[in-house]
N, C-alpha and C. Protein backbone atom coordinates (compact mmCIF):
# COMPACT_ATOMS: atom_id res chain seq x y z
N UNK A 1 20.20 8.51 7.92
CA UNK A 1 19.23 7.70 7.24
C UNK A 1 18.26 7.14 8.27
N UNK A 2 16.80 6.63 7.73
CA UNK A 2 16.01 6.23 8.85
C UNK A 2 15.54 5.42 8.53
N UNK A 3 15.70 4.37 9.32
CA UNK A 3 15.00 3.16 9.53
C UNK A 3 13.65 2.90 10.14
N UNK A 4 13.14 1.78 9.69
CA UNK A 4 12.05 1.73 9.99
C UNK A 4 11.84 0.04 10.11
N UNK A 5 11.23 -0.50 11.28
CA UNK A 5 11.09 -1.62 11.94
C UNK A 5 9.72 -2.23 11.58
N UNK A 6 9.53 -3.15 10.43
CA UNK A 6 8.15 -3.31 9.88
C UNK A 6 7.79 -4.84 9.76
N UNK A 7 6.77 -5.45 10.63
CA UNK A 7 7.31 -6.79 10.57
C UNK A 7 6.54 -7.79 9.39
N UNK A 8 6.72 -9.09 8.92
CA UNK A 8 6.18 -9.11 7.85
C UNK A 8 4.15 -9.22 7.43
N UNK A 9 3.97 -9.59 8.40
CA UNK A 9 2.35 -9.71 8.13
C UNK A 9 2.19 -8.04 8.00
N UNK A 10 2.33 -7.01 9.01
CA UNK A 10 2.24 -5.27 8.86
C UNK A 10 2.27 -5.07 7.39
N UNK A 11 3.39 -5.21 6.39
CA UNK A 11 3.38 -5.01 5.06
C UNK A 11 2.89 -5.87 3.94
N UNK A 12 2.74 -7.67 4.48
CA UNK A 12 1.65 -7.72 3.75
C UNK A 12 0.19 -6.81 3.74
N UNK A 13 0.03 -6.45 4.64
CA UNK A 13 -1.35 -5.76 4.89
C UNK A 13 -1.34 -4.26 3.97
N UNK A 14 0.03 -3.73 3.88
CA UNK A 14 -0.10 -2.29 2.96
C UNK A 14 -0.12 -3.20 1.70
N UNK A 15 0.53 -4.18 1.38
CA UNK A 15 0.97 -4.35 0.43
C UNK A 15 -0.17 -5.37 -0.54
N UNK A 16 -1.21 -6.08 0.34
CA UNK A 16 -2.71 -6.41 -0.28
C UNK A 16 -3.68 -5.36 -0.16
N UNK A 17 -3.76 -4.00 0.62
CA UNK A 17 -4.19 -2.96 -0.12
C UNK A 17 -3.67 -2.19 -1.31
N UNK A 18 -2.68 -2.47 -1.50
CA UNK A 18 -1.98 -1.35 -2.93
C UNK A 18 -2.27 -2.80 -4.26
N UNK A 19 -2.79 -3.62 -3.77
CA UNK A 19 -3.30 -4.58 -4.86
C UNK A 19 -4.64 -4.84 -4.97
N UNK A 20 -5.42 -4.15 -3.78
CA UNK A 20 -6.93 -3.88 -4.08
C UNK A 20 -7.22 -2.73 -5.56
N UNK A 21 -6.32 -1.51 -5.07
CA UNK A 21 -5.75 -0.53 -5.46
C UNK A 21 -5.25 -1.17 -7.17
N UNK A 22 -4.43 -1.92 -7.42
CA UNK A 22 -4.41 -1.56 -8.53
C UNK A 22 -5.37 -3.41 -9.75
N UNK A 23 -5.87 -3.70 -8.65
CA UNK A 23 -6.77 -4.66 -9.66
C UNK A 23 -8.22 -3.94 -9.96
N UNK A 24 -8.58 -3.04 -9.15
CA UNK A 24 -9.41 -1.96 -9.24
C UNK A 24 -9.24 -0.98 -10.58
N UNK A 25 -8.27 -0.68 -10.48
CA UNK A 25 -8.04 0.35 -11.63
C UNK A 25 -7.46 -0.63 -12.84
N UNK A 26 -6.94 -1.98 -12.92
CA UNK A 26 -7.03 -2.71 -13.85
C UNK A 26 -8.18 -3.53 -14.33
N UNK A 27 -9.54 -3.08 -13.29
CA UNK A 27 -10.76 -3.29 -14.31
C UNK A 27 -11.30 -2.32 -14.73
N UNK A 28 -11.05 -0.92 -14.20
CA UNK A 28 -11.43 -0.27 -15.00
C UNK A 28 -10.92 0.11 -16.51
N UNK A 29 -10.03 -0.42 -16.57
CA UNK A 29 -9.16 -0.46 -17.73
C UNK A 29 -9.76 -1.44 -18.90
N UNK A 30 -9.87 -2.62 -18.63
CA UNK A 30 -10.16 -3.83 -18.99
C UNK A 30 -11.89 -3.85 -19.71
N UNK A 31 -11.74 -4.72 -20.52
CA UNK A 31 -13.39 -5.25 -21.20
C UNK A 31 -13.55 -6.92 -20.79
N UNK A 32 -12.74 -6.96 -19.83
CA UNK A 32 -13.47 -8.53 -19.43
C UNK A 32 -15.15 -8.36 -18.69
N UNK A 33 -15.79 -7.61 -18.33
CA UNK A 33 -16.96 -7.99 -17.21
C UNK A 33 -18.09 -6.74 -18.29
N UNK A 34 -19.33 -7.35 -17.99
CA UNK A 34 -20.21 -6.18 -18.55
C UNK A 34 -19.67 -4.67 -18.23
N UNK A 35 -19.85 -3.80 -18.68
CA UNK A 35 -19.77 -2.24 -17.91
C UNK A 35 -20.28 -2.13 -16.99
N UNK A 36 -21.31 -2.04 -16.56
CA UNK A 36 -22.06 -1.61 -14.72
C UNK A 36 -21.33 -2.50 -14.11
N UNK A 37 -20.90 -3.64 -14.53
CA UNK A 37 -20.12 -4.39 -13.54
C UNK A 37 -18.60 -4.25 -12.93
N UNK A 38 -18.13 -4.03 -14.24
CA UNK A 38 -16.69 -3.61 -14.16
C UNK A 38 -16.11 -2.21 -13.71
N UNK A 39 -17.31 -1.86 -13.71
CA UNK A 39 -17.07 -0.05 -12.92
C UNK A 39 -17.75 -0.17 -11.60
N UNK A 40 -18.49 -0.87 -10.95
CA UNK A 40 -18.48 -0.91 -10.06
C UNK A 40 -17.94 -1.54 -9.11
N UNK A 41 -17.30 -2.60 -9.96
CA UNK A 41 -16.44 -3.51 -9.31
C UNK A 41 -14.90 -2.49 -8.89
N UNK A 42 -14.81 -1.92 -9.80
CA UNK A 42 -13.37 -1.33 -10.19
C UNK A 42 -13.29 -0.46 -9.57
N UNK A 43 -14.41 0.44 -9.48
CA UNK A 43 -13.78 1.42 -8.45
C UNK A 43 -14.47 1.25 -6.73
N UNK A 44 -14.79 0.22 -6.48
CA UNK A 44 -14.88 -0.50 -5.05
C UNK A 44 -13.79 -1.14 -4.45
N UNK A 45 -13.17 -1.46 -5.68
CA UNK A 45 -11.63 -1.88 -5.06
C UNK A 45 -10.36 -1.09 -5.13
N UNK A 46 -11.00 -0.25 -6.12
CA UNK A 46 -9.80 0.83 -6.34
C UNK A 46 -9.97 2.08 -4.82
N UNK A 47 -11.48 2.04 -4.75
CA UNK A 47 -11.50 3.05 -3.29
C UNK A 47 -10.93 2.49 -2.46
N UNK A 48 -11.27 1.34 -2.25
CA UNK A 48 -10.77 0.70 -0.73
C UNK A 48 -9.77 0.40 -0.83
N UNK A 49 -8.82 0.32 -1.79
CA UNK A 49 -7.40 0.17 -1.61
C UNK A 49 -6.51 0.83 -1.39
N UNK A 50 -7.43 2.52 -2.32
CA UNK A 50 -6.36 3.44 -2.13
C UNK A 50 -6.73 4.14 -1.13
N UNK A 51 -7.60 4.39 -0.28
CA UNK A 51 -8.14 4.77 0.55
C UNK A 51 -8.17 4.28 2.04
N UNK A 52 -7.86 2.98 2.06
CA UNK A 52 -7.03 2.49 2.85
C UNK A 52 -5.84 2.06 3.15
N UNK A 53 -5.21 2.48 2.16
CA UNK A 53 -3.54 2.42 2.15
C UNK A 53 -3.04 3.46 2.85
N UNK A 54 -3.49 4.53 2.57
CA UNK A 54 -2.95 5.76 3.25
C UNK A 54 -2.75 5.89 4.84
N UNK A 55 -3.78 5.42 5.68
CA UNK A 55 -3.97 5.69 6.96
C UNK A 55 -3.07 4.59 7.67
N UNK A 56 -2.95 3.22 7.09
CA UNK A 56 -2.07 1.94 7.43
C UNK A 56 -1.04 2.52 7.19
N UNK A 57 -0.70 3.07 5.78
CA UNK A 57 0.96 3.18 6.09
C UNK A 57 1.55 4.37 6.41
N UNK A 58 0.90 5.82 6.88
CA UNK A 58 1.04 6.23 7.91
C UNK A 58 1.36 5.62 9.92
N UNK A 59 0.50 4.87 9.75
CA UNK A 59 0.48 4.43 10.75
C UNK A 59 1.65 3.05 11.00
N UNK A 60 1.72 2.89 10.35
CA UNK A 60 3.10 1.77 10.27
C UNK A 60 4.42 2.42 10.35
N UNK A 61 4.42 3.54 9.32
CA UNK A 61 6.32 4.25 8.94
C UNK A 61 6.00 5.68 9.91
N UNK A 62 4.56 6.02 10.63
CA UNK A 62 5.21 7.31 11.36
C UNK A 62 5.09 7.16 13.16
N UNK A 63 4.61 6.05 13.61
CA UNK A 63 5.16 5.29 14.51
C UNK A 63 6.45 4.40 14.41
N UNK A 64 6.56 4.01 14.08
CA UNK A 64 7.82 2.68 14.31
C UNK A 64 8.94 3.29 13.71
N UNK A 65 9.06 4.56 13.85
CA UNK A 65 10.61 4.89 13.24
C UNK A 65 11.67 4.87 14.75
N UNK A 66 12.97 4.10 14.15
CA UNK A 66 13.92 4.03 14.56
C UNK A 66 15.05 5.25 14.84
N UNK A 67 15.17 5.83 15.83
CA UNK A 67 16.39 6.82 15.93
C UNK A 67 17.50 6.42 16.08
N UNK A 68 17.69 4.96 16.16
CA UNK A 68 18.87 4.91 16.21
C UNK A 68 20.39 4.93 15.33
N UNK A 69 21.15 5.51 15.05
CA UNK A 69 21.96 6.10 14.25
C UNK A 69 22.41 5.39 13.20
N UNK A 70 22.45 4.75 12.01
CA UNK A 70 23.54 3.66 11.28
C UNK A 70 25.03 4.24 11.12
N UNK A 71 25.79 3.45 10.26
CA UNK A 71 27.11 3.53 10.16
C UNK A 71 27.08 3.98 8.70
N UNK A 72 26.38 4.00 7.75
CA UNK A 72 26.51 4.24 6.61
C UNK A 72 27.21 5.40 5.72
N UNK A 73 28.04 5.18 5.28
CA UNK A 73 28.53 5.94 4.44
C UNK A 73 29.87 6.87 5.80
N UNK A 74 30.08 6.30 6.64
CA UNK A 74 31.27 6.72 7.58
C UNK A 74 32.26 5.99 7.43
N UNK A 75 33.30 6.71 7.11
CA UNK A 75 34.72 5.84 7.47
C UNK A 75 35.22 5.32 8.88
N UNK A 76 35.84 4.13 7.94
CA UNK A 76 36.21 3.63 9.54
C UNK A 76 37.89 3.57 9.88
């Protein structure tokens, strides 16, 4: 199994992009804001969220992986 060493501000940071990401796509959903507004609003936050989620959490889980072995699921 692999661990991964992530400290907490690092995943707030994926984790307020995957909420750019989905308040974005919950206005595009939504009839709260005029239309030109709510679609441009919506998918400005929906790009930049999902579009910057990807490269952060690459960069977080394919650096900082741990090799070191656990005990899990071994008898003792």
């Amino acid at each position: 199994m692999r661990t991964y060493n992530v400290a907490l501000p690092e995943m707030a940071i994926v984790a307020a992009t995957r909420g750019m990401a989905g308040a974005g796509a919950g206005l595009l959903l939504s009839n709260y804001l005029r239309p030109e507004t709510r679609r441009t609003l919506g998918w400005t936050l929906f790009a930049i969220g999902a579009l910057s989620t990807i490269p952060i959490a690459m960069a977080l889980f394919g650096h900082r992986r741990s090799d070191q072995p656990t005990d899990y699921g071994q008898d003792r």
